[in-house]
N, C-alpha and C. Protein backbone atom coordinates (compact mmCIF):
# COMPACT_ATOMS: atom_id res chain seq x y z
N UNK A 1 62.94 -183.21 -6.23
CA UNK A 1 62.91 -182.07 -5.36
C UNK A 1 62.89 -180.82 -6.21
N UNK A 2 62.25 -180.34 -5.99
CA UNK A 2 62.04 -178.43 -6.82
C UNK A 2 62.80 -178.32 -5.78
N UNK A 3 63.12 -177.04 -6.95
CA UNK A 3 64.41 -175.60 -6.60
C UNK A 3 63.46 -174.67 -6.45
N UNK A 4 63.65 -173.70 -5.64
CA UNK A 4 62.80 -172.37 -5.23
C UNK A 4 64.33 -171.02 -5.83
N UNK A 5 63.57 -170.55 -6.73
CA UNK A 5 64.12 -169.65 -7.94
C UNK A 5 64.74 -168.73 -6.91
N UNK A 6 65.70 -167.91 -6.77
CA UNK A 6 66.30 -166.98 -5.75
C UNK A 6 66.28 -165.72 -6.08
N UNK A 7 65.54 -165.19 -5.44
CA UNK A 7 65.81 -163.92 -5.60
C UNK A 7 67.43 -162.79 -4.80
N UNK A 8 68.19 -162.17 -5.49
CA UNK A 8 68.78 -161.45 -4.52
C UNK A 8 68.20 -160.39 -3.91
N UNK A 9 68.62 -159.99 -2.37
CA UNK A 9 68.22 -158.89 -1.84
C UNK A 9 69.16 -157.82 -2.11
N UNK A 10 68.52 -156.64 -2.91
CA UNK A 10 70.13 -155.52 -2.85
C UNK A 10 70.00 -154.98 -1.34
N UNK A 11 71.30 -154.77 -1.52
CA UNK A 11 71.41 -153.88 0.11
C UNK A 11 70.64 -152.08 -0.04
N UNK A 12 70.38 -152.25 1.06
CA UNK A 12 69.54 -150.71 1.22
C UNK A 12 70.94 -149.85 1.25
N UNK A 13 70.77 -149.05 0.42
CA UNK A 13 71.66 -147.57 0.52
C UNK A 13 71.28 -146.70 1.72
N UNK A 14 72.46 -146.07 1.80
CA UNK A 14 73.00 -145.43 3.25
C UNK A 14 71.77 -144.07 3.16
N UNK A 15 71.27 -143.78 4.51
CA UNK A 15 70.23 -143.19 4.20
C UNK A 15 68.62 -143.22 4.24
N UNK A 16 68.36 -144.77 3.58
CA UNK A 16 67.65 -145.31 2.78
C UNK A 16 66.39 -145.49 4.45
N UNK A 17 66.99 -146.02 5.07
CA UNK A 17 66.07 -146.27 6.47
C UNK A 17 65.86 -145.35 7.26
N UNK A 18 66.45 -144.37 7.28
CA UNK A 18 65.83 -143.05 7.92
C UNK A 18 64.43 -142.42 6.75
N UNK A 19 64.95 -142.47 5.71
CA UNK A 19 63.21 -142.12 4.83
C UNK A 19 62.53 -143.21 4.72
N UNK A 20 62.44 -144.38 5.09
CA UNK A 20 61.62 -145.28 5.46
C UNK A 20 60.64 -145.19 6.60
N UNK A 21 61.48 -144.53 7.76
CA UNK A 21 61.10 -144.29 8.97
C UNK A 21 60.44 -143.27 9.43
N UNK A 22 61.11 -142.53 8.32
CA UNK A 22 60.22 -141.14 8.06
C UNK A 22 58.59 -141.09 7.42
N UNK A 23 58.68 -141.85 6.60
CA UNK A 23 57.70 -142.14 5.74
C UNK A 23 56.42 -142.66 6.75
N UNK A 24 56.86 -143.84 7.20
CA UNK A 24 56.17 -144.67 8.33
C UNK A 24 55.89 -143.53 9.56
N UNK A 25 56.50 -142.51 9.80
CA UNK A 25 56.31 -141.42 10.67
C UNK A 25 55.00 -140.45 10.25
N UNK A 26 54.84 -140.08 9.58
CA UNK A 26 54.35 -138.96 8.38
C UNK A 26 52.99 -140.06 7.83
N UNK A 27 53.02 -141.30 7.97
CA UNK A 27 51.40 -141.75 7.45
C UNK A 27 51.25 -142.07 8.81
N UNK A 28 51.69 -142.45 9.73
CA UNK A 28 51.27 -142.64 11.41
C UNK A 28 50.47 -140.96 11.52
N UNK A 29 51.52 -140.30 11.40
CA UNK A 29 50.60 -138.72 12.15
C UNK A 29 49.60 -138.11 11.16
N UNK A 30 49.57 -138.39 9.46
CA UNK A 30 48.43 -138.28 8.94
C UNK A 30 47.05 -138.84 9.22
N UNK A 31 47.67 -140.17 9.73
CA UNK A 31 46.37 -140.43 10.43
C UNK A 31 45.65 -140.46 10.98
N UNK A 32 46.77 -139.94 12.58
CA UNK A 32 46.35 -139.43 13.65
C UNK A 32 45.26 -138.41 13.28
N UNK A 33 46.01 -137.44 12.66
CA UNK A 33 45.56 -135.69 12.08
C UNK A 33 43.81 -136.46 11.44
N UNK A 34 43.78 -137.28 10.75
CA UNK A 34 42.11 -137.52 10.55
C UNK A 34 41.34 -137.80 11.42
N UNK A 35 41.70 -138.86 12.20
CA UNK A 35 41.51 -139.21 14.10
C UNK A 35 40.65 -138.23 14.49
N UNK A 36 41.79 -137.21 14.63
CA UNK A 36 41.68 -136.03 15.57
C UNK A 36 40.58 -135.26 14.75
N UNK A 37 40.42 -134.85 13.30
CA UNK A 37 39.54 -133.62 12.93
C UNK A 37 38.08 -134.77 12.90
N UNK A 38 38.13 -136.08 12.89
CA UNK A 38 37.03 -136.89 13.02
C UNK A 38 36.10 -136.88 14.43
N UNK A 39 37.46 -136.53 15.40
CA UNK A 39 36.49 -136.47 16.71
C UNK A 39 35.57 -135.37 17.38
N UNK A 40 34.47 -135.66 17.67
CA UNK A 40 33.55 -134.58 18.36
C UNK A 40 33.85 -133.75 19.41
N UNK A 41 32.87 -132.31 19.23
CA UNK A 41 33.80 -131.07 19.75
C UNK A 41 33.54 -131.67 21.10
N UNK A 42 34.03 -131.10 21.98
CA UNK A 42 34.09 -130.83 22.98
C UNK A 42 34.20 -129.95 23.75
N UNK A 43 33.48 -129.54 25.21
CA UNK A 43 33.34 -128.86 25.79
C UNK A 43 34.70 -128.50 27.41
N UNK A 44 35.21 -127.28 27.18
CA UNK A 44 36.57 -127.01 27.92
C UNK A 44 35.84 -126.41 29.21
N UNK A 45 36.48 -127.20 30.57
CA UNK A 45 36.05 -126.73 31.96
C UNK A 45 37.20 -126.45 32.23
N UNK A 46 37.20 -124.94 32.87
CA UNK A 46 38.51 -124.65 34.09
C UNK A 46 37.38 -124.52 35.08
N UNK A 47 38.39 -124.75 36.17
CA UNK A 47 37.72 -124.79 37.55
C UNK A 47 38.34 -123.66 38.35
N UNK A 48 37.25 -122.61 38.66
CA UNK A 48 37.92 -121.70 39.56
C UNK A 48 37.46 -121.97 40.80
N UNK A 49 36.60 -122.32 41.28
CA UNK A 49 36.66 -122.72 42.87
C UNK A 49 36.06 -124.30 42.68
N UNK A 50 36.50 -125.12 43.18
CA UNK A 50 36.22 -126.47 43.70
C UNK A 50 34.82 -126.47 44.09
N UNK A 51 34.05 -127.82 43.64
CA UNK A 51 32.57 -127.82 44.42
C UNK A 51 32.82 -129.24 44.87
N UNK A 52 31.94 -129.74 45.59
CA UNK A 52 31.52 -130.97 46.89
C UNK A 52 30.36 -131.82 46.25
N UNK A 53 30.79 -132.68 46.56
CA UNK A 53 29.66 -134.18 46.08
C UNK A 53 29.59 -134.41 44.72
N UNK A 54 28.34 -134.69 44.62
CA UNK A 54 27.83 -135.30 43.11
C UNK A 54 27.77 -134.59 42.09
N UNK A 55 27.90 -134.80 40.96
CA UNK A 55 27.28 -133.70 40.08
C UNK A 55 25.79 -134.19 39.46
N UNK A 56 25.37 -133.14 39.10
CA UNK A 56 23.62 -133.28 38.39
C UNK A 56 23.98 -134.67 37.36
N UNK A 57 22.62 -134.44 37.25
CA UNK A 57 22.79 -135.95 35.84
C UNK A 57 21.31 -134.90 34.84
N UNK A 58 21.40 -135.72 33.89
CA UNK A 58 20.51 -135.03 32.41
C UNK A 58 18.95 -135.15 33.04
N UNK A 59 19.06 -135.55 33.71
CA UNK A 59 17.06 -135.72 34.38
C UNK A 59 17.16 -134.38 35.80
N UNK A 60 18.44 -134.07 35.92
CA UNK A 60 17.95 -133.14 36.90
C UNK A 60 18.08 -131.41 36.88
N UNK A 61 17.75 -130.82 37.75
CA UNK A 61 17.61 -129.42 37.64
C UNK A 61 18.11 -128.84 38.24
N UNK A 62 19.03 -127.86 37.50
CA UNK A 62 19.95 -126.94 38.40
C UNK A 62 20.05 -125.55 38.63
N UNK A 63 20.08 -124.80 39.46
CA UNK A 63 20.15 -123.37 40.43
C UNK A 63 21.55 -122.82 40.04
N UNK A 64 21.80 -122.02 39.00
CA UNK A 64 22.94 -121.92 38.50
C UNK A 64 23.18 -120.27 38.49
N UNK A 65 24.50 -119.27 39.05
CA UNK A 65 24.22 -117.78 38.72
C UNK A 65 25.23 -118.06 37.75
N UNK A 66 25.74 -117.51 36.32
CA UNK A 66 26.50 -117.72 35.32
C UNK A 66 25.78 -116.39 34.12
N UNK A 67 27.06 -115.70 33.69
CA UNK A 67 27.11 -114.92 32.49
C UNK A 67 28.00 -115.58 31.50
N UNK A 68 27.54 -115.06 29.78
CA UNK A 68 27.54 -115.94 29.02
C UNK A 68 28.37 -115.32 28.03
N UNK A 69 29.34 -115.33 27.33
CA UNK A 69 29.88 -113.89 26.69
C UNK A 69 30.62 -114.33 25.29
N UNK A 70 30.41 -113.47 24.50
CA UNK A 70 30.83 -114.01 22.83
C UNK A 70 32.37 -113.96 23.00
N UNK A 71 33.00 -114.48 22.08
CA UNK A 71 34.55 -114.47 21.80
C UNK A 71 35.11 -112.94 21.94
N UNK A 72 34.38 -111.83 21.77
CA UNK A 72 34.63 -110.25 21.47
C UNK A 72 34.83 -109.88 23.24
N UNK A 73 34.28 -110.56 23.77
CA UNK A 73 34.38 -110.27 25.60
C UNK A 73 32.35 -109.34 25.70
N UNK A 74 31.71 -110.05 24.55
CA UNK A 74 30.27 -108.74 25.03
C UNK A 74 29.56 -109.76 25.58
N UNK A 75 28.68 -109.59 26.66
CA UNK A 75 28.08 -110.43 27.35
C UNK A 75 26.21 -110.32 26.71
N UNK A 76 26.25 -111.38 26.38
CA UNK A 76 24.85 -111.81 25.74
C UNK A 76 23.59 -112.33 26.53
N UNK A 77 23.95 -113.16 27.64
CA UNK A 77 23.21 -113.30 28.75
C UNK A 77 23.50 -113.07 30.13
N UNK A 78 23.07 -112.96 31.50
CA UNK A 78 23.62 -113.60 32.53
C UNK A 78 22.57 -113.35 33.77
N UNK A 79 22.66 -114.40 34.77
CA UNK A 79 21.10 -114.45 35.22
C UNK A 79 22.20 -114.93 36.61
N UNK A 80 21.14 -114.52 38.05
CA UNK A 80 21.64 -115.15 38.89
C UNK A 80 20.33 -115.76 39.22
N UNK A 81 20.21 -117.13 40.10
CA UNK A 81 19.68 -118.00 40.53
C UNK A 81 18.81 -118.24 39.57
N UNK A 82 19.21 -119.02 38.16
CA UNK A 82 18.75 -119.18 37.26
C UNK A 82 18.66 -120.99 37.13
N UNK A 83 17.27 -121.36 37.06
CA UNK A 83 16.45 -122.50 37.02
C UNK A 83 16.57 -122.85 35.51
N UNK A 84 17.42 -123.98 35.36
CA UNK A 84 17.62 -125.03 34.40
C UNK A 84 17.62 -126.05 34.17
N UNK A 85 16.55 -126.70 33.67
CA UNK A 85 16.53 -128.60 33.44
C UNK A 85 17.76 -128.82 32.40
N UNK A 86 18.82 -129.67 32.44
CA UNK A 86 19.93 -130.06 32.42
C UNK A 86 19.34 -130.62 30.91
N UNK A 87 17.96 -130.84 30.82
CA UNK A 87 17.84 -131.17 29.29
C UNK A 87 16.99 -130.33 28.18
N UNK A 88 16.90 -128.90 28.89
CA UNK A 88 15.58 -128.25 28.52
C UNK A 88 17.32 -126.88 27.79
N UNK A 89 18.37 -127.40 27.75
CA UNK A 89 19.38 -126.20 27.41
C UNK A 89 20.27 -126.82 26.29
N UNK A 90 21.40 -125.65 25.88
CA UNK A 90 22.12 -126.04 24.51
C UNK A 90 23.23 -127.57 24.96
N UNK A 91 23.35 -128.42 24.02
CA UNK A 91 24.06 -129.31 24.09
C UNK A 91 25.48 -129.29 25.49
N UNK A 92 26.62 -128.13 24.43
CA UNK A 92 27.26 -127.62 25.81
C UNK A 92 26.91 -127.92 27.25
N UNK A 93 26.18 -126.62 27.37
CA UNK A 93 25.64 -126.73 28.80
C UNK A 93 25.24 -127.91 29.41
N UNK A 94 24.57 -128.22 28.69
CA UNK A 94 24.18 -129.81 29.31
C UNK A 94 25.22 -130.84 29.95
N UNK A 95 26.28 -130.77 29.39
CA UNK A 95 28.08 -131.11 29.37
C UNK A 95 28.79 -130.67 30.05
N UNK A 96 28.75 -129.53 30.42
CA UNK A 96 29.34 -128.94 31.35
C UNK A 96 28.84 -128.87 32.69
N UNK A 97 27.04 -128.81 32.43
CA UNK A 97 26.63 -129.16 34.55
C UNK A 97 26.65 -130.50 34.75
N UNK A 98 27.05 -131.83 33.91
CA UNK A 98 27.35 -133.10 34.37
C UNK A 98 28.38 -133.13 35.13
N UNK A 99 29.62 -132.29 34.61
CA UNK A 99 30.70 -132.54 35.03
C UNK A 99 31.18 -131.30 36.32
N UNK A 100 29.76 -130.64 36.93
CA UNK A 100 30.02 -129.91 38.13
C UNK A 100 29.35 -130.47 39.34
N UNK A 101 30.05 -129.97 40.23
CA UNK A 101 29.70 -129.99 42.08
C UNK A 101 29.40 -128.96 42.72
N UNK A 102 28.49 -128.80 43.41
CA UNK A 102 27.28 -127.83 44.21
C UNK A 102 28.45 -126.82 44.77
N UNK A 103 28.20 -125.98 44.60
CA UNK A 103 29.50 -124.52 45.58
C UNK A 103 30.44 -124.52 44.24
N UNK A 104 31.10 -125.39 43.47
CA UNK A 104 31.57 -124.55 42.82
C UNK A 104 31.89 -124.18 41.24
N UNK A 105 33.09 -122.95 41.02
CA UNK A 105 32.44 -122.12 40.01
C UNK A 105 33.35 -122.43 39.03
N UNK A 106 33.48 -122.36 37.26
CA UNK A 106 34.14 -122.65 36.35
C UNK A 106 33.66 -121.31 35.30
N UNK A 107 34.41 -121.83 34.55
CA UNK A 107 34.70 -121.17 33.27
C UNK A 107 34.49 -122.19 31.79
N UNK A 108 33.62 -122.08 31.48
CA UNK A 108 33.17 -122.86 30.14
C UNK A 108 33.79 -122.73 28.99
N UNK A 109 34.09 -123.31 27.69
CA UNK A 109 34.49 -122.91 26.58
C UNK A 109 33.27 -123.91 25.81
N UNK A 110 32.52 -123.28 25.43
CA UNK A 110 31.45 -124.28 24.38
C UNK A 110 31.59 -123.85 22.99
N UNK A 111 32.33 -125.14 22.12
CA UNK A 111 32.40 -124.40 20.62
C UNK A 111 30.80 -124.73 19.91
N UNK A 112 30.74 -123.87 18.97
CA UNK A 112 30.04 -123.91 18.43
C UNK A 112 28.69 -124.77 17.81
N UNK A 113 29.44 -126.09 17.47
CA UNK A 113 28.69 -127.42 17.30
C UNK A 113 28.04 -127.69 18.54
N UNK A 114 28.01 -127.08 19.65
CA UNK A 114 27.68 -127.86 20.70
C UNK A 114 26.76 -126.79 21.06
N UNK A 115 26.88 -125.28 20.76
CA UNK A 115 26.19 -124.27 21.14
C UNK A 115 24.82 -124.08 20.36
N UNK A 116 24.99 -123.12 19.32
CA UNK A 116 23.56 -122.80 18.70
C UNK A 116 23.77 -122.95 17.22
N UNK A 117 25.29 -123.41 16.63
CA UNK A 117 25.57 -124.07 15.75
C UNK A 117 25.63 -122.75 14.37
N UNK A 118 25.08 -123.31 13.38
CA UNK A 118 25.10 -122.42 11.89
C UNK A 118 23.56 -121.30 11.93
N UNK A 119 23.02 -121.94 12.55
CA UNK A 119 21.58 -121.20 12.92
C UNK A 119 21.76 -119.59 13.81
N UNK A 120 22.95 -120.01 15.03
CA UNK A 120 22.67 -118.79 15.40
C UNK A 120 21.48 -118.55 16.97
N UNK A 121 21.85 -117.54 17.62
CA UNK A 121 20.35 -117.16 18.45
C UNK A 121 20.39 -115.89 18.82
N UNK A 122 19.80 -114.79 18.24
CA UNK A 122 19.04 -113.70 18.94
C UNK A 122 20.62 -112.74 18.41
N UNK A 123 21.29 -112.35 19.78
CA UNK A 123 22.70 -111.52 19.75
C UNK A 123 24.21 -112.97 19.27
N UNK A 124 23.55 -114.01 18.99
CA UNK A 124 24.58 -114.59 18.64
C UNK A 124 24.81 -115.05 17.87
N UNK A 125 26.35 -114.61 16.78
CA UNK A 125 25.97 -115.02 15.40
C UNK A 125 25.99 -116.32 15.46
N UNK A 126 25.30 -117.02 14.57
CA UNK A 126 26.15 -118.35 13.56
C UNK A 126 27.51 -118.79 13.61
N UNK A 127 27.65 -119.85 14.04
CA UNK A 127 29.22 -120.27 14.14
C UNK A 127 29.86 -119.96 15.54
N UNK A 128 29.61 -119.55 16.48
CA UNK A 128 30.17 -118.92 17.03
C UNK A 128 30.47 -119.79 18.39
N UNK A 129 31.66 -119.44 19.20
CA UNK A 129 31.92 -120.17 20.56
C UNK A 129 31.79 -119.48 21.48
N UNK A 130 31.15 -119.88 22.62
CA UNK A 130 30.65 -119.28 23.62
C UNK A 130 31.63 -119.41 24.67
N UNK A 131 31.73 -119.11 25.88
CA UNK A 131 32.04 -118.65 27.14
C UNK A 131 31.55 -118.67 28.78
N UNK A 132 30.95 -119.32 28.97
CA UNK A 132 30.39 -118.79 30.55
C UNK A 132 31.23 -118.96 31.72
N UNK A 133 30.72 -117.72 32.63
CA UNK A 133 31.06 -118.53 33.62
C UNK A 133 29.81 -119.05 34.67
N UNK A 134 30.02 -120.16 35.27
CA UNK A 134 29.19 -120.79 35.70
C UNK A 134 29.53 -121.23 37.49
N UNK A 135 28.47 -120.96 38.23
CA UNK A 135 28.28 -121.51 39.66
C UNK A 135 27.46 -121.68 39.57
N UNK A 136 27.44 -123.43 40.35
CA UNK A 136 26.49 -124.01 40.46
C UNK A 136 26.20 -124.00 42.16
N UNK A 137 24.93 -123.54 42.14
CA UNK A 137 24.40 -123.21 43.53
C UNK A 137 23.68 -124.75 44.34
N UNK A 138 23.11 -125.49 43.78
CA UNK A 138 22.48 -126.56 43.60
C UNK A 138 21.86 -127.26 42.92
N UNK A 139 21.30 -128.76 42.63
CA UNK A 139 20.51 -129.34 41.95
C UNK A 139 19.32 -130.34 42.64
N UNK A 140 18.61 -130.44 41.99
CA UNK A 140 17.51 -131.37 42.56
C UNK A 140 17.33 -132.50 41.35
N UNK A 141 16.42 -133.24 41.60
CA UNK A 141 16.09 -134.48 40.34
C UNK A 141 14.87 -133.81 39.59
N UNK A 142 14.79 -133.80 38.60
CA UNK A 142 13.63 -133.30 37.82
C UNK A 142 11.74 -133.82 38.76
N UNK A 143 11.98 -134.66 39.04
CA UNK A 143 10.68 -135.16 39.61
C UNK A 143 10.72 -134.56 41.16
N UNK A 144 11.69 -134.27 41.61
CA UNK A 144 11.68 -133.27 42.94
C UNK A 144 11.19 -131.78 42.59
N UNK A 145 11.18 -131.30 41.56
CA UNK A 145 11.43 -130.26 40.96
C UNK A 145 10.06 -130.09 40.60
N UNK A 146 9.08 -131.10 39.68
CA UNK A 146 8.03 -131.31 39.42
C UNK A 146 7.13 -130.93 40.69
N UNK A 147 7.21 -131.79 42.01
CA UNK A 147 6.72 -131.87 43.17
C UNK A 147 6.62 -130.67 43.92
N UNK A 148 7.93 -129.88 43.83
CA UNK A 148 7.82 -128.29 43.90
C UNK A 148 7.20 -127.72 44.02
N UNK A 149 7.16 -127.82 42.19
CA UNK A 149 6.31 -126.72 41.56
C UNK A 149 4.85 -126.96 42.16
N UNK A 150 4.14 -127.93 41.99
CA UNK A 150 2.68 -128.32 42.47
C UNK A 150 2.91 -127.82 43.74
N UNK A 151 3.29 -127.97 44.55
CA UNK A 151 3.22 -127.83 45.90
C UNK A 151 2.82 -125.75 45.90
N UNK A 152 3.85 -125.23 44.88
CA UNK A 152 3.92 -124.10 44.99
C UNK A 152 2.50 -123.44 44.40
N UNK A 153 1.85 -124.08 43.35
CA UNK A 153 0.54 -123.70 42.70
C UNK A 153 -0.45 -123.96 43.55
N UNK A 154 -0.25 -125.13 44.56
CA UNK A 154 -1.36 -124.90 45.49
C UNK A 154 -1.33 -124.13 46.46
N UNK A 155 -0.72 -123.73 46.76
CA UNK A 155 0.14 -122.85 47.90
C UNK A 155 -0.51 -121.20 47.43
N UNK A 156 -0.35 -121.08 46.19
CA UNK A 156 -1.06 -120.01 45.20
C UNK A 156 -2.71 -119.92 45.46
N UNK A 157 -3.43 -120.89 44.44
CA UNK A 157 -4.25 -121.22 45.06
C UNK A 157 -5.11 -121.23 46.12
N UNK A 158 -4.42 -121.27 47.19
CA UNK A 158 -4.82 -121.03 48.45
C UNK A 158 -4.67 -119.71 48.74
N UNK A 159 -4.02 -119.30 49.02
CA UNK A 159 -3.86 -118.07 49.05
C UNK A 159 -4.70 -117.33 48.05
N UNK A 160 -4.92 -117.21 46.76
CA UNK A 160 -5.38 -116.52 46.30
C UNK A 160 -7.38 -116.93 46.49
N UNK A 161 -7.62 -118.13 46.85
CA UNK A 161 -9.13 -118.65 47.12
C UNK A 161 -9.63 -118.35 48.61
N UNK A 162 -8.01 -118.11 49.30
CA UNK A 162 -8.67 -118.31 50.70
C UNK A 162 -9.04 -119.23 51.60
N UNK A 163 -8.53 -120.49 51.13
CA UNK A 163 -8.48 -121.85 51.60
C UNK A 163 -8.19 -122.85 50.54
N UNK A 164 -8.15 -124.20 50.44
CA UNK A 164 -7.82 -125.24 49.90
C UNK A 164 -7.78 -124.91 48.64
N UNK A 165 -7.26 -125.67 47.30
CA UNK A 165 -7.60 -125.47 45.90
C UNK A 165 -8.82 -125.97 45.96
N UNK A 166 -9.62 -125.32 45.05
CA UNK A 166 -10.35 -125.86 44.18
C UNK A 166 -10.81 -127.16 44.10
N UNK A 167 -11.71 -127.80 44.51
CA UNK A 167 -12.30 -128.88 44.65
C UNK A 167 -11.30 -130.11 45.60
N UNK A 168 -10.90 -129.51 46.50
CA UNK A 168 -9.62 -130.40 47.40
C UNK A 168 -10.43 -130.57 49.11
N UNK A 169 -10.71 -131.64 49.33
CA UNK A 169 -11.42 -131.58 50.20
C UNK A 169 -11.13 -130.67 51.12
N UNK A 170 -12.20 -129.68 52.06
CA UNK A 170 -12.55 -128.60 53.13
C UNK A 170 -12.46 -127.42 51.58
N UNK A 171 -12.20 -127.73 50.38
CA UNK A 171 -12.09 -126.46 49.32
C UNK A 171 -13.09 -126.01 49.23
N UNK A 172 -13.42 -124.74 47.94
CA UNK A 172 -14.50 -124.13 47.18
C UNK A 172 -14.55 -124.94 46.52
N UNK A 173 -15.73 -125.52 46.34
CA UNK A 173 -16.33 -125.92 45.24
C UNK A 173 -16.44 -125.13 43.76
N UNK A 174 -16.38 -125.86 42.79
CA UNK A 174 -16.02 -125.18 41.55
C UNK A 174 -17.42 -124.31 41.47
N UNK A 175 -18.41 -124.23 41.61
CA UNK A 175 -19.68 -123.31 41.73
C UNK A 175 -18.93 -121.81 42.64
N UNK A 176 -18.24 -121.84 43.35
CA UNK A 176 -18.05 -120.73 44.34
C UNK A 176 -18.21 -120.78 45.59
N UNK A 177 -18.64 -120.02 46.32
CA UNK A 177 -19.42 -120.08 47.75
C UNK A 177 -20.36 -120.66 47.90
N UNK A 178 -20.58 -122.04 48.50
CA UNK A 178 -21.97 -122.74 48.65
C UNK A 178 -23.05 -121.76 49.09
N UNK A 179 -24.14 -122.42 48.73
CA UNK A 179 -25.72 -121.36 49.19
C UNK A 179 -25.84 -121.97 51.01
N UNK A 180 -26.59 -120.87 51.38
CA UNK A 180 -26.60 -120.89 52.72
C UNK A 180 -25.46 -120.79 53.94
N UNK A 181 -23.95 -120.12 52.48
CA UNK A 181 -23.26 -119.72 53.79
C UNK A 181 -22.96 -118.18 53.84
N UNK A 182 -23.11 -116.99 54.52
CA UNK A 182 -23.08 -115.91 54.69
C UNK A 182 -22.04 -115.54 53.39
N UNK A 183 -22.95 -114.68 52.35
CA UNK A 183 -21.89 -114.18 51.11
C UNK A 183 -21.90 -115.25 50.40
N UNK A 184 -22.41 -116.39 50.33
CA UNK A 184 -22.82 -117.33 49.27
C UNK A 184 -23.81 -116.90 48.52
N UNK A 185 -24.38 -117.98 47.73
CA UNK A 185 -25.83 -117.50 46.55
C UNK A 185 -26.76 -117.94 47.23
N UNK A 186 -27.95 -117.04 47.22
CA UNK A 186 -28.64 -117.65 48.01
C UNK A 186 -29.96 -118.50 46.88
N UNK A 187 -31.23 -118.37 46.67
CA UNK A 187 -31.86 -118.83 45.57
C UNK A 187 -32.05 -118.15 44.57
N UNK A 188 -32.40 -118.55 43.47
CA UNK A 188 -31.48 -118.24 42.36
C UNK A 188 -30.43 -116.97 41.64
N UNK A 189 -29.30 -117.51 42.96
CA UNK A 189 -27.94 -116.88 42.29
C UNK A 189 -28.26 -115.63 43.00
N UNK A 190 -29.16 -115.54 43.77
CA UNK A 190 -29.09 -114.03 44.74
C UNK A 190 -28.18 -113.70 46.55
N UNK A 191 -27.50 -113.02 45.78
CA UNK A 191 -26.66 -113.09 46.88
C UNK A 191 -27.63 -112.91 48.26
N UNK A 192 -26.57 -113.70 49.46
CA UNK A 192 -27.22 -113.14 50.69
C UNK A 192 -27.42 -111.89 51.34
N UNK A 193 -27.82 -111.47 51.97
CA UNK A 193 -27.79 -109.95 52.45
C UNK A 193 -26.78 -110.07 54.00
């Protein structure tokens, strides 16, 4: 039979387990502290009036009145009934109309990384954290939005031709006024009388 060699244990001195515990305290929250400067910025919502239903998603488009203002309190943008594709804007923003509902209004905090970054835009330096406040009036889906717009260019169109677009059946033909109708061309390219 082997003997297993013995070690003695000294006793821990008085003391001794509170800086143990300490120690074990102090690499727990160092690590946390890397955790934390490791994680991505994020974007701060207060909510000053409550909104209803769904919020937008990144494919859709939103009807937003919101001013935009540097850390100093100077206001750099602000637009009412202002048309925004949820993916056509700064990171932020994009983050912040996910997480809103139609009617109502907040207060943004977008830091920097998320805004216009080391680059900068126009009145805003480099580095800098932004501010808005934001109401959201409504949203639609980007392809509702698409459908719109067409609807609205023909609508133009018409109006500005005087009937149908442009080669749309009962339209003008891309030539102009057909020949033989009063104020058309008559042979070659001479107007009617």
């Amino acid at each position: 039979m082997t003997e297993i060699t013995r070690v003695p244990l000294q006793p821990i001195a008085k003391g001794s387990l509170t800086k143990i515990w300490l120690g074990v305290a102090a690499a727990a929250l160092a690590a946390g502290g890397i955790a934390w400067a490791a994680m991505p910025p994020r974007v701060d919502i207060d909510t000053i009036t409550k909104g209803a239903g769904p919020s937008p998603t990144l494919t859709d488009v939103a009807l937003i009145n919101y001013k935009g203002t540097l850390p100093d309190g100077k206001v750099f943008d602000q637009q009412q009934n202002a048309v925004f594709p949820l993916q056509g804007v700064i990171p932020g923003f994009t983050k912040a109309l996910e997480q809103m509902q139609k009617g109502g209004k907040y207060t943004v905090h977008i830091p920097s990384e998320l805004a216009y970054g080391a680059k900068g835009a126009g009145e805003i330096p480099p580095n800098t954290d932004l501010t808005f406040e934001i109401e959201l009036r409504d949203f639609i889906s980007g392809q509702e939005y698409q459908r719109q717009m067409q609807m609205m260019q023909q609508m133009q169109q018409m109006q500005q031709g005087g009937g149908a677009p442009h080669g749309a059946p009962g339209g003008m033909p891309p030539g102009g006024i057909p020949e033989g109708i009063p104020g058309g061309a008559g042979p070659e390219g001479a107007p009617h009388p």
